[in-house]
Protein backbone atom coordinates (compact mmCIF):
# COMPACT_ATOMS: atom_id res chain seq x y z
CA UNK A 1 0.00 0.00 0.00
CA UNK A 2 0.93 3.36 -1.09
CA UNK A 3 1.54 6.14 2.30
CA UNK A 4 1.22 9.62 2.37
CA UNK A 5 2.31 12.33 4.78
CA UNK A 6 0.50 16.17 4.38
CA UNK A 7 2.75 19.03 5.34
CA UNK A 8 1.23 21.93 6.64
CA UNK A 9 3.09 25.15 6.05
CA UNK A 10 1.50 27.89 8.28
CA UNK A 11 3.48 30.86 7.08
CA UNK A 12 3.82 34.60 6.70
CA UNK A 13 2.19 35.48 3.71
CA UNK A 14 -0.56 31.83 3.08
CA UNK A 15 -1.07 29.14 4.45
CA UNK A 16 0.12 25.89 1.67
CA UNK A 17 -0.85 22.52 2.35
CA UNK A 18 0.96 19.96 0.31
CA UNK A 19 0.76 15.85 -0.31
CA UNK A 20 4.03 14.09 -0.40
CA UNK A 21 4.31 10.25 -1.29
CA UNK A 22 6.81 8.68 1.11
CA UNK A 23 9.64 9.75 -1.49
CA UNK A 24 9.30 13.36 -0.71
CA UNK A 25 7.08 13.83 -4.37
CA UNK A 26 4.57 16.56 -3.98
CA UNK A 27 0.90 14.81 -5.30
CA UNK A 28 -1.47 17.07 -4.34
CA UNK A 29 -1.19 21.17 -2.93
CA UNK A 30 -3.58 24.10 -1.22
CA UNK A 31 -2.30 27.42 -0.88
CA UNK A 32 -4.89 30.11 0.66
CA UNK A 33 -3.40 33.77 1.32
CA UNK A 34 -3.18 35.37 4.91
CA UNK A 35 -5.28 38.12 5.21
CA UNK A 36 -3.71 41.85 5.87
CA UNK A 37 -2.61 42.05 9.04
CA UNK A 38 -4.86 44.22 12.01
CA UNK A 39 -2.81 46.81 12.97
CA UNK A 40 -5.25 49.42 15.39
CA UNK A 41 -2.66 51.41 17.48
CA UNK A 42 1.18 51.34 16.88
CA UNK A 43 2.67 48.27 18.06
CA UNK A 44 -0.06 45.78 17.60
CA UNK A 45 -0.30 43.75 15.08
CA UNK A 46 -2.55 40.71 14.83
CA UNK A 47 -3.89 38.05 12.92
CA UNK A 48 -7.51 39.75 11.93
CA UNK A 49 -10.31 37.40 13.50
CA UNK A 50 -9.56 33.66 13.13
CA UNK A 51 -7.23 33.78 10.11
CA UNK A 52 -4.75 31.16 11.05
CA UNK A 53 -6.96 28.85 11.00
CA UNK A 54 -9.44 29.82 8.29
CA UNK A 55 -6.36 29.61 5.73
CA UNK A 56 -4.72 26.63 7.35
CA UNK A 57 -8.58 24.71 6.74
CA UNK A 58 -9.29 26.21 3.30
CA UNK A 59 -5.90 24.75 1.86
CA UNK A 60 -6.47 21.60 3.88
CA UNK A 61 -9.12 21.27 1.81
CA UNK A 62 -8.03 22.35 -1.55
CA UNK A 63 -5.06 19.90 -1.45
CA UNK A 64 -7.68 17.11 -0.21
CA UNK A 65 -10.00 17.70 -3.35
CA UNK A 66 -6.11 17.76 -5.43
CA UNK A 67 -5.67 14.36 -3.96
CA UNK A 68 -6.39 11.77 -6.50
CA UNK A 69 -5.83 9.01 -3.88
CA UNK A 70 -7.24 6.76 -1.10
CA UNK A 71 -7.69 9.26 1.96
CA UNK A 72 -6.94 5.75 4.05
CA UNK A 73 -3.22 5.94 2.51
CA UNK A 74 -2.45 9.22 4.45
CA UNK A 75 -0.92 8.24 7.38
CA UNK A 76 0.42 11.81 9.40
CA UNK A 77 0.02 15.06 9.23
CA UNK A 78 2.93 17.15 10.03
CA UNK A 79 1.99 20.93 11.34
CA UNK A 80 4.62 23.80 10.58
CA UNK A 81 3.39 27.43 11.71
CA UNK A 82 4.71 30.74 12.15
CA UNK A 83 7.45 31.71 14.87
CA UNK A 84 7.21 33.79 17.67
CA UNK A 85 3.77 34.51 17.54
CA UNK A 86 1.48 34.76 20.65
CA UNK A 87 -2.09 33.21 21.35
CA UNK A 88 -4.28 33.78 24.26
CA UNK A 89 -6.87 31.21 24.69
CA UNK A 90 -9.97 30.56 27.13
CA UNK A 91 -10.66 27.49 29.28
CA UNK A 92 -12.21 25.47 25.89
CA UNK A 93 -9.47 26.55 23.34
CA UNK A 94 -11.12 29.22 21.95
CA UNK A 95 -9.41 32.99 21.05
CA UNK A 96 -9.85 35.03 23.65
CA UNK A 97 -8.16 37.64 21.48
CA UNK A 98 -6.61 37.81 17.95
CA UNK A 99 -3.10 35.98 17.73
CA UNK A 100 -0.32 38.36 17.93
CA UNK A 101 1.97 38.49 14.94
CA UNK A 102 5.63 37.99 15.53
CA UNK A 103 5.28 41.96 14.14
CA UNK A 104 3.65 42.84 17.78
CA UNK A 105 5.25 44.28 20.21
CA UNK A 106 3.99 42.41 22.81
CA UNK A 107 5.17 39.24 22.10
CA UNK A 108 8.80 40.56 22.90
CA UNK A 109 7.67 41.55 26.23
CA UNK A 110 6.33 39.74 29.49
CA UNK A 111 2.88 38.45 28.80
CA UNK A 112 0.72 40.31 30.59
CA UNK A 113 -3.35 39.23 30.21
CA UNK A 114 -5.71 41.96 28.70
CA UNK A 115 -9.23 39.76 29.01
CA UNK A 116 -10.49 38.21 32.33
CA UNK A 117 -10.77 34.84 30.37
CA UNK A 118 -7.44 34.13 29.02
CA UNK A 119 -6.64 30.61 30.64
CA UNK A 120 -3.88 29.54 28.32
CA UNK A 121 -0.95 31.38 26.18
CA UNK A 122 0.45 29.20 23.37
CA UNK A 123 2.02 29.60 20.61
CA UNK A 124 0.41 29.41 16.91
CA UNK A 125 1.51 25.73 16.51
CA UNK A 126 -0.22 25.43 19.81
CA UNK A 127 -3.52 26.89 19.05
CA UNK A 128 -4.07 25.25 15.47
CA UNK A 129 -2.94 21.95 17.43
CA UNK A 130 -5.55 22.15 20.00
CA UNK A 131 -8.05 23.22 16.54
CA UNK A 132 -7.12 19.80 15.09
CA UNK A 133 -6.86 17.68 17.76
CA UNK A 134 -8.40 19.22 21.20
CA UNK A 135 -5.24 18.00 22.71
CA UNK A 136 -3.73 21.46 24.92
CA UNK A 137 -0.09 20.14 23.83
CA UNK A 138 2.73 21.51 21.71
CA UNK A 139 5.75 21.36 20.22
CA UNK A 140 8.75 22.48 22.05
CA UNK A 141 10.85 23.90 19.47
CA UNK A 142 8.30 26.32 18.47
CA UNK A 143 9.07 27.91 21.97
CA UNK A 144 11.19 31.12 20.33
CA UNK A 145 11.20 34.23 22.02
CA UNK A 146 9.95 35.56 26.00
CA UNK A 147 8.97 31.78 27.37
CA UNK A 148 9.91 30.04 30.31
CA UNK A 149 11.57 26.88 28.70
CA UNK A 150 14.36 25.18 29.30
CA UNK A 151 16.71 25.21 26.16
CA UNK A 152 19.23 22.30 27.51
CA UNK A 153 15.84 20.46 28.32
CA UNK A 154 13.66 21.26 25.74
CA UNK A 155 10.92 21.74 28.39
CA UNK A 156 8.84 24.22 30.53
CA UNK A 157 11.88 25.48 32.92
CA UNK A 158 11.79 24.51 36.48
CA UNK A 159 13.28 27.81 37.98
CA UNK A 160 10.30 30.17 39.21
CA UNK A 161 12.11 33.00 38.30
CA UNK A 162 11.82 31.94 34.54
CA UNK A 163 7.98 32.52 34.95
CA UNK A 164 8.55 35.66 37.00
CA UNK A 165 10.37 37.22 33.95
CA UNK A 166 7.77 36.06 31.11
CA UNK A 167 4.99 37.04 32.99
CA UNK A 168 3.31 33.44 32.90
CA UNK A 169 2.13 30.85 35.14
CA UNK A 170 3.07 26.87 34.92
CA UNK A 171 -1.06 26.47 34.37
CA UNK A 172 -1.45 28.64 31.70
CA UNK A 173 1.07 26.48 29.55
CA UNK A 174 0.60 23.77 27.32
CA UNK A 175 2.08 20.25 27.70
CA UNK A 176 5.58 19.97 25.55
CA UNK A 177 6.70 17.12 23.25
CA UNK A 178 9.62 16.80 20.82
CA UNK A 179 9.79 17.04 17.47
CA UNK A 180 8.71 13.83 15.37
CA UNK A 181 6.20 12.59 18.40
CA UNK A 182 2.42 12.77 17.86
CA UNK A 183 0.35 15.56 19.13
CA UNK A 184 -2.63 14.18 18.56
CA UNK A 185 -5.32 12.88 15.93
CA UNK A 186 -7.69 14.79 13.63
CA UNK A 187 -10.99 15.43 15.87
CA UNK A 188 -14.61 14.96 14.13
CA UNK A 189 -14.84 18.14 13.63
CA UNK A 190 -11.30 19.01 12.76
CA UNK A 191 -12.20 16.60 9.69
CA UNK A 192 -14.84 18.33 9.00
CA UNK A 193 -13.24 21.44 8.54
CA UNK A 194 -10.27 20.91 7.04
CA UNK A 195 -10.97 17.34 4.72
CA UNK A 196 -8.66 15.22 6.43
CA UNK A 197 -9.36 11.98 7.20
CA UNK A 198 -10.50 11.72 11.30
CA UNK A 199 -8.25 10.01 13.52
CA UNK A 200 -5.37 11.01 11.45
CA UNK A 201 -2.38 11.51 13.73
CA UNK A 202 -0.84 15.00 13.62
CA UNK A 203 2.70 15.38 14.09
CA UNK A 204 4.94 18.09 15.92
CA UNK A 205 7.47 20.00 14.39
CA UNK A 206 9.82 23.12 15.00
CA UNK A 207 9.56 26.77 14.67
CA UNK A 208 9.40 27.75 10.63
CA UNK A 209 12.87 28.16 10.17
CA UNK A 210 14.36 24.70 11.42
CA UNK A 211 11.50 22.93 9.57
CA UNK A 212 12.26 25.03 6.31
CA UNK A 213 16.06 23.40 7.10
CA UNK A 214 14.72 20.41 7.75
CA UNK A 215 13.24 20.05 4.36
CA UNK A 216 16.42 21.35 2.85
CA UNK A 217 18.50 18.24 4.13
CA UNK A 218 20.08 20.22 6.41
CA UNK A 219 21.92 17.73 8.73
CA UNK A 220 25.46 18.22 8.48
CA UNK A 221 27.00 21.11 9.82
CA UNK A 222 29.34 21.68 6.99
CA UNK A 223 26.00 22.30 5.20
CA UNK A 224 25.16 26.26 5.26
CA UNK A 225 21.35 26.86 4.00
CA UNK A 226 20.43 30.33 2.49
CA UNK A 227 16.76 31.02 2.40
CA UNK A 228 15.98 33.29 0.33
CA UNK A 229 12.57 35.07 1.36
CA UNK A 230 11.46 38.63 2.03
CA UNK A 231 13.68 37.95 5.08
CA UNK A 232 16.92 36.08 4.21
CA UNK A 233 18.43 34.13 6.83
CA UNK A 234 21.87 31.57 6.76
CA UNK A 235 21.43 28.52 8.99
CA UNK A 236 23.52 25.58 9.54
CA UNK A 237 22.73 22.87 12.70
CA UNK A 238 24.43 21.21 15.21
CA UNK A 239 24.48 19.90 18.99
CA UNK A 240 25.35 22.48 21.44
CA UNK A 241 23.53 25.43 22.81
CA UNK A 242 25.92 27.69 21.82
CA UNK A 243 24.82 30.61 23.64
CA UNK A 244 26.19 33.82 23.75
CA UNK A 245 26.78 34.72 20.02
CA UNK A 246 27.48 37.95 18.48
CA UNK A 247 26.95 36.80 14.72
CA UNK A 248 24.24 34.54 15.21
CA UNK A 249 21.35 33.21 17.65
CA UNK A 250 20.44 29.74 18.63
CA UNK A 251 16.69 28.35 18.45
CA UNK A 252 15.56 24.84 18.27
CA UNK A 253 16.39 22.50 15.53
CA UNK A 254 13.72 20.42 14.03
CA UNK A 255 15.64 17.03 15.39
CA UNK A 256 15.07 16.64 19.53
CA UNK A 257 18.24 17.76 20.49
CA UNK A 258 19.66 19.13 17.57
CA UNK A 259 20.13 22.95 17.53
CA UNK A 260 19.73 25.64 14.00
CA UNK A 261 21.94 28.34 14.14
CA UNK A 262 20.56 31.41 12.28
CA UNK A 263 23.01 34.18 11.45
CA UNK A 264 22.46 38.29 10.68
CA UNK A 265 19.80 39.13 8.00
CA UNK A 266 18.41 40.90 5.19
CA UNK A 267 15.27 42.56 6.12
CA UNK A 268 13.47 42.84 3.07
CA UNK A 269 15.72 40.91 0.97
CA UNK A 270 13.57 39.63 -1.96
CA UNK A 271 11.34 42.41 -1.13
CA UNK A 272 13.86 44.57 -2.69
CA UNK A 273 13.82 42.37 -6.04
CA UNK A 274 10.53 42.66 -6.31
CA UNK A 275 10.02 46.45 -5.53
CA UNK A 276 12.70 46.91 -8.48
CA UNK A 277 10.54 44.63 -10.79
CA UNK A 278 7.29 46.36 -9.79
CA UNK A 279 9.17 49.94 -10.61
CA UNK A 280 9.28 49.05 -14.39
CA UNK A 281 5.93 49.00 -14.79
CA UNK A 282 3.17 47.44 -16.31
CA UNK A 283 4.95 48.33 -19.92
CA UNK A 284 7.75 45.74 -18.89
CA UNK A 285 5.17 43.40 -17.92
CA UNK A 286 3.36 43.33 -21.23
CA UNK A 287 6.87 43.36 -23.27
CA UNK A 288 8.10 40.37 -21.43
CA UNK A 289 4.27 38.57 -21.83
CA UNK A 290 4.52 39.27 -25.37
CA UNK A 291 7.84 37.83 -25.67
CA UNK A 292 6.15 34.42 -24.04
CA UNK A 293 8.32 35.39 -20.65
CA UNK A 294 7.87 36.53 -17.26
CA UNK A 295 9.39 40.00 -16.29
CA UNK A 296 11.68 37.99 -13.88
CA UNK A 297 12.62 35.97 -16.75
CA UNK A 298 13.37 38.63 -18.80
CA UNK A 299 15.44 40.72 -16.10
CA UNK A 300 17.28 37.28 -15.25
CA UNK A 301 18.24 36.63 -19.00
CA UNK A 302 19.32 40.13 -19.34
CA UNK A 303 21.32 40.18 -15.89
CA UNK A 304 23.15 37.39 -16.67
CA UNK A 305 24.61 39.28 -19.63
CA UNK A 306 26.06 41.95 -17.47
CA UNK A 307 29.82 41.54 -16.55
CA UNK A 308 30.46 40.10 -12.31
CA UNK A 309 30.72 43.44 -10.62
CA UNK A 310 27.30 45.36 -12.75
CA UNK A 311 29.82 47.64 -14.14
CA UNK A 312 30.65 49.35 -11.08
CA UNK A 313 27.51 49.43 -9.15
CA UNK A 314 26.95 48.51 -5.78
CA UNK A 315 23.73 47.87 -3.73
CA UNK A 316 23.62 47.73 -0.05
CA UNK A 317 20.49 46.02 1.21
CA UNK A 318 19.36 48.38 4.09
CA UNK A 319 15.90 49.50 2.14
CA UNK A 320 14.48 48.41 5.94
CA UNK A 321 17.10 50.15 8.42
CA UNK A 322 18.00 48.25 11.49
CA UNK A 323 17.13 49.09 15.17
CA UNK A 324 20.81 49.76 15.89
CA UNK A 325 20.89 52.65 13.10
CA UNK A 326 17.34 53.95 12.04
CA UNK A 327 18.68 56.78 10.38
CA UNK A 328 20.36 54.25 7.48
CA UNK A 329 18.95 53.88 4.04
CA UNK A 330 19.45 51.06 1.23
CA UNK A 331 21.87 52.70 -1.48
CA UNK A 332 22.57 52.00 -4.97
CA UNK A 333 25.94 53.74 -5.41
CA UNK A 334 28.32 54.10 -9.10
CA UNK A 335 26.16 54.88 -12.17
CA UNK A 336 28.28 56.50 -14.90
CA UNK A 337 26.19 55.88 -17.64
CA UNK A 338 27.18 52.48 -18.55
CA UNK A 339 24.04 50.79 -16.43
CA UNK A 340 20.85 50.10 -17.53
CA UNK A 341 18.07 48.11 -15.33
CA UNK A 342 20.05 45.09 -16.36
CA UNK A 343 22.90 46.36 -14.37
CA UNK A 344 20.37 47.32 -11.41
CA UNK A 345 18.69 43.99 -11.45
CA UNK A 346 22.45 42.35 -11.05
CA UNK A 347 23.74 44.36 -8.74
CA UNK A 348 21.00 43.84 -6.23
CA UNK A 349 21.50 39.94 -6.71
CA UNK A 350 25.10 40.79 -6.35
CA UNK A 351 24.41 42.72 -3.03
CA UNK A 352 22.64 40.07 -1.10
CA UNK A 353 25.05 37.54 -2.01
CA UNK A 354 28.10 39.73 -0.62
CA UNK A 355 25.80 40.70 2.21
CA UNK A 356 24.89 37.29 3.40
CA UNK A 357 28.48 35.91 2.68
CA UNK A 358 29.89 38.45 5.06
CA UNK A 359 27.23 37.64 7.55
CA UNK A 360 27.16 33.93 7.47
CA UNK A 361 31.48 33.93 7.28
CA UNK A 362 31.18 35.73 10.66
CA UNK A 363 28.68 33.03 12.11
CA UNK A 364 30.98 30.09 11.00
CA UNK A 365 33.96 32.08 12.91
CA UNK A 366 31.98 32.06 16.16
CA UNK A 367 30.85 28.05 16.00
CA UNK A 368 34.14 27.00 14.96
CA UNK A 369 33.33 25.92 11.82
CA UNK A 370 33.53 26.01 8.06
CA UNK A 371 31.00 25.37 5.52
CA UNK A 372 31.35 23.09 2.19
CA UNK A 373 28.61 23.99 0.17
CA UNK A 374 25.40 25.80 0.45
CA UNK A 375 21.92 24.75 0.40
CA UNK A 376 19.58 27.71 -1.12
CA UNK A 377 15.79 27.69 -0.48
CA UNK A 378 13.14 30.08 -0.89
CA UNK A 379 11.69 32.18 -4.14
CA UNK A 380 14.67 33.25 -5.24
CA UNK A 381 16.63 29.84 -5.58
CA UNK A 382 14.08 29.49 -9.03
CA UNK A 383 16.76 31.97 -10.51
CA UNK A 384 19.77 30.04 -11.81
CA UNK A 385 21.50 33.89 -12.02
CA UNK A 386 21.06 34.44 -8.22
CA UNK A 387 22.65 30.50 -7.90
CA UNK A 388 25.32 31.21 -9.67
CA UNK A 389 25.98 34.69 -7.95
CA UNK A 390 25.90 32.75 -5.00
CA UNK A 391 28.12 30.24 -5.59
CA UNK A 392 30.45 32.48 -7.12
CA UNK A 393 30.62 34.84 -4.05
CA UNK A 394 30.53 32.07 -1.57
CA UNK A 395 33.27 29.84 -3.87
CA UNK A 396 31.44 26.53 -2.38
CA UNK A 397 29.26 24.52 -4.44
CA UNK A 398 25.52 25.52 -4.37
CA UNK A 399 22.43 23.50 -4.09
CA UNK A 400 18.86 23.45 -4.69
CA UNK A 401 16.76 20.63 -3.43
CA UNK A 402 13.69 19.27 -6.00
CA UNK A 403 10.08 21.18 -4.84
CA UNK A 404 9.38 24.77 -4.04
CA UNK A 405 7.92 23.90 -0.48
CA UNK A 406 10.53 23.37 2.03
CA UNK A 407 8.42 23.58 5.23
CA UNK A 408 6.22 21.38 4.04
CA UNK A 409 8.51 19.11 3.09
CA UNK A 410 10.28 19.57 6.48
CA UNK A 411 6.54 18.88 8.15
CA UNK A 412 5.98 15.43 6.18
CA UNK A 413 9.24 13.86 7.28
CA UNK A 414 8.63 14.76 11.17
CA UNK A 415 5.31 13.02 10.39
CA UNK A 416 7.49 10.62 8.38
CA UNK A 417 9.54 10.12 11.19
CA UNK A 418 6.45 9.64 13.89
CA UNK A 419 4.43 7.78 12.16
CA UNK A 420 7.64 4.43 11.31
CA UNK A 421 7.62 5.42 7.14
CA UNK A 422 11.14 5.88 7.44
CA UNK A 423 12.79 5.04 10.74
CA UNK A 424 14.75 8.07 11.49
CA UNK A 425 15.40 11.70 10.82
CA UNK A 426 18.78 11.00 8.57
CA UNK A 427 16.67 8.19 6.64
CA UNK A 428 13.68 10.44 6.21
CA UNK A 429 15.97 12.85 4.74
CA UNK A 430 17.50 10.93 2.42
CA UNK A 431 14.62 9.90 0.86
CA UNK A 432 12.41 12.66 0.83
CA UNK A 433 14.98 15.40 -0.52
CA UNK A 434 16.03 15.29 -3.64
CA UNK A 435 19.15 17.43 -5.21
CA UNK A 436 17.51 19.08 -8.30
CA UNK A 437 21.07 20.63 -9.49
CA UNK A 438 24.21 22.09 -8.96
CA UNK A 439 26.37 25.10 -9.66
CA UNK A 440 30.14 25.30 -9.02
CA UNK A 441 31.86 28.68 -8.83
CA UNK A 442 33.18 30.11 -11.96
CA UNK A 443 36.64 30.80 -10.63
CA UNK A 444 37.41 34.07 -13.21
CA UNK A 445 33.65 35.55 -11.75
CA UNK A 446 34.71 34.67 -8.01
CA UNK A 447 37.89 36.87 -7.91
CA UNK A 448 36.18 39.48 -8.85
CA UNK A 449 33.55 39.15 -6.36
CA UNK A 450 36.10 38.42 -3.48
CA UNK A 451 37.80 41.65 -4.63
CA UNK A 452 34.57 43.67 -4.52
CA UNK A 453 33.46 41.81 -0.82
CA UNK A 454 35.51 44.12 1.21
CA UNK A 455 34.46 47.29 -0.99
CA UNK A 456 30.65 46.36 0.07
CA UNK A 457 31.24 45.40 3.20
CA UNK A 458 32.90 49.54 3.81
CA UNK A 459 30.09 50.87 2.13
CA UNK A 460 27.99 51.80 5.13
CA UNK A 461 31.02 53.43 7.00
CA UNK A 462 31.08 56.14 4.37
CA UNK A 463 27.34 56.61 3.86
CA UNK A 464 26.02 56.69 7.48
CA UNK A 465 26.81 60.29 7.94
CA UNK A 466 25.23 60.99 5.11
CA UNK A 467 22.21 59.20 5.71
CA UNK A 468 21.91 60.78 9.79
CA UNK A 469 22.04 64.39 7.83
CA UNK A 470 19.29 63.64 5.43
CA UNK A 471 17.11 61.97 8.20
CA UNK A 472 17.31 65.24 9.96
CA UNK A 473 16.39 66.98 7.01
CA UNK A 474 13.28 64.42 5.35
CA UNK A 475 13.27 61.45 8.10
């Protein structure tokens, strides 16, 4: 008999629901957006009514009608859902108030109850668990931010002052388990909602980032993983704690007692990409459709013409400015007249590859480590330009794994894993994630963008008095 494992992918922007056969082969998919998010005073920012949820049941059931299968051949669910978010339940499981966005203040601060009848505060993995499976249980590496857990432990901490700094009592807490151990099974009405089969057992996983990893292969920690979203991360895994990082921070891996490691940044990385693309207009648009391309395509093929180095321009990816200097601004810096939006288009591929080099170089300093080849994940891995920028500025090999849903992926082998398809993590792994291709660093390309590393790296030490003077002047 055939077995299948659903991922759900609970993420920023929609909620995707995907199929995978036990060889990691995507049969059937949902995808429902997120609505915007409720923003009524500054600082708050929540989820608008019962949104995680709604979207998280809709594609449920659009990937269940995609399903050409026997229902009966699904044998675990695996549940992936945003990190660091917040939610404040009464004594049934119900919202007692909108769940807080990892984008609210609050959730950075002790938890402090603003309704009489909040009786639990959980995570999102936590509430949608409890939604599918009236079970109040979790999983503990979705834990991430002010919470009373034990990191050595992977459970709810024992020390009272842990509780006296988050603001939160041992009661109001759900039970912990690890990842790859069952949470529960798929309640009547859970089925109902969502299409899947009742009784189905649903799975625990990590926070979104480890399960992304997860569903990347990423095992070894030689292995570096870029994901490349509207916030691009590096991550690599291993045993230890490792507290007490400059470079990098340490959450929970999506293997019980494994650890990710998730170095510095780029806030609104593909963001930028796409803000570029949506400048040219709806002219480019047509002109590439008519053409029988995409505008990415079209910008890509045309990129990939322009010299390593986009003819002397730089980009520096601070479009959002960090806490630590508000006053800085992204820059595009050396037009002479040679550039067109070819040259643009590069050199902001070219800028979050330096960026992220720089940033992930100074994480593998602090662990002690060094990386052999890079895993890249996300929307901008479909570019073969921005893969071979990146393997040219990190001079390692560069990978991209078969499928475009990573956390889902990462969600059907936990549930692999749980439920004895395969019969552990490394096995899972190995069959479910598949190398799609390859690029090796162009050696004449990557001296020129080791040259030009150190140049980007100084830019900001030149521009930030520029940038305080015109804040003063225009914010």
């Amino acid at each position: 008999m055939s077995k299948y494992l659903v991922g759900i992918d609970n993420g920023s922007q929609s909620s995707k629901v995907t199929v995978f056969d036990e060889r990691g082969v995507a049969v059937a998919e949902g995808r429902v957006p997120l609505r915007p998010n409720h923003t009524p005073a500054p600082g708050v920012v929540e989820h608008p009514d019962d949104d995680l949820w709604d979207s998280i049941a809709a594609a449920c059931r659009q990937a269940m009608a995609a399903f050409d299968g026997d229902p009966s051949e699904i044998v675990g669910v695996g549940l992936c859902t945003i990190r660091f978010c917040r939610a404040l339940l009464r004594a049934d499981g119900s919202l007692a108030q909108p769940v807080l966005s990892w984008m609210d203040e609050r959730v950075g601060r002790p938890f402090v109850a603003e309704h009489d009848d909040v009786a639990y505060v959980t995570t999102s993995s936590g509430y949608v668990t409890h939604r599918l499976t009236r079970r109040f249980r979790d999983t503990a590496a979705n834990s991430q931010g002010v919470w009373p857990i034990d990191t050595a432990t992977w459970r709810w901490s024992e020390d009272p002052a842990a509780y006296a700094a988050t603001g939160m009592e041992r009661s109001q807490l759900f039970e912990l388990v690890d990842p790859g151990a069952v949470l529960g099974t798929v309640s009547p009405a859970a089925a109902v909602a969502t299409g899947l089969p009742e009784g189905l057992p649903v799975v625990a996983t990590a926070n979104d980032k480890a399960v992304e990893a997860l569903g990347c292969g990423l095992l070894d920690p030689a292995t570096l993983l870029v994901s490349l979203g509207t916030y691009i991360a590096g991550m690599s895994v291993g045993s230890g704690t490792t507290g007490g990082g400059t470079s990098f921070w340490t959450n929970f891996g999506s293997e019980p007692g494994r650890y990710l490691y998730e170095s510095g940044g780029i806030r609104r990385g593909m963001w930028t990409v796409s803000w570029f693309r949506d400048l040219l207009g709806p002219e480019a648009v047509a002109a590439a459709e008519a053409s029988g391309e995409r505008v990415e395509d079209r910008l890509n093929r045309e990129a990939a013409a322009v010299p390593a180095g986009s003819d002397g321009l730089l980009t520096v990816l601070d479009w959002l400015a960090p806490a630590d200097a508000p006053f800085r601004k992204g820059s595009i810096l050396g037009f002479d007249g040679r550039q067109g939006r070819a040259h643009v288009y590069r050199s902001i591929l070219e800028g979050i590859a330096m960026t992220m080099r720089e940033r992930t170089d100074a994480m593998a300093a602090e662990l002690g480590t060094a990386f052999d080849r890079v895993v890249v994940s996300g929307g901008g891995s479909s570019s073969d330009l921005m893969m071979q920028i990146t393997a040219d500025v990190f001079q390692r090999p560069t990978v991209r794994v078969v499928g475009d849903s990573a956390a889902g992926r990462g969600a059907a082998i936990c549930a692999a894993v749980a439920t004895g398809v395969h019969p552990s993590f490394a096995d899972a792994v190995s069959a479910m994630v598949v190398e799609r291709d390859r690029f090796e660093p162009d050696p004449t390309t990557a001296s020129v963008y080791d040259a030009l590393r150190a140049v980007h790296a100084d830019v900001t030490a030149h521009t930030d008095a520029l940038f305080r003077r015109t804040a003063a002047v225009v914010g």
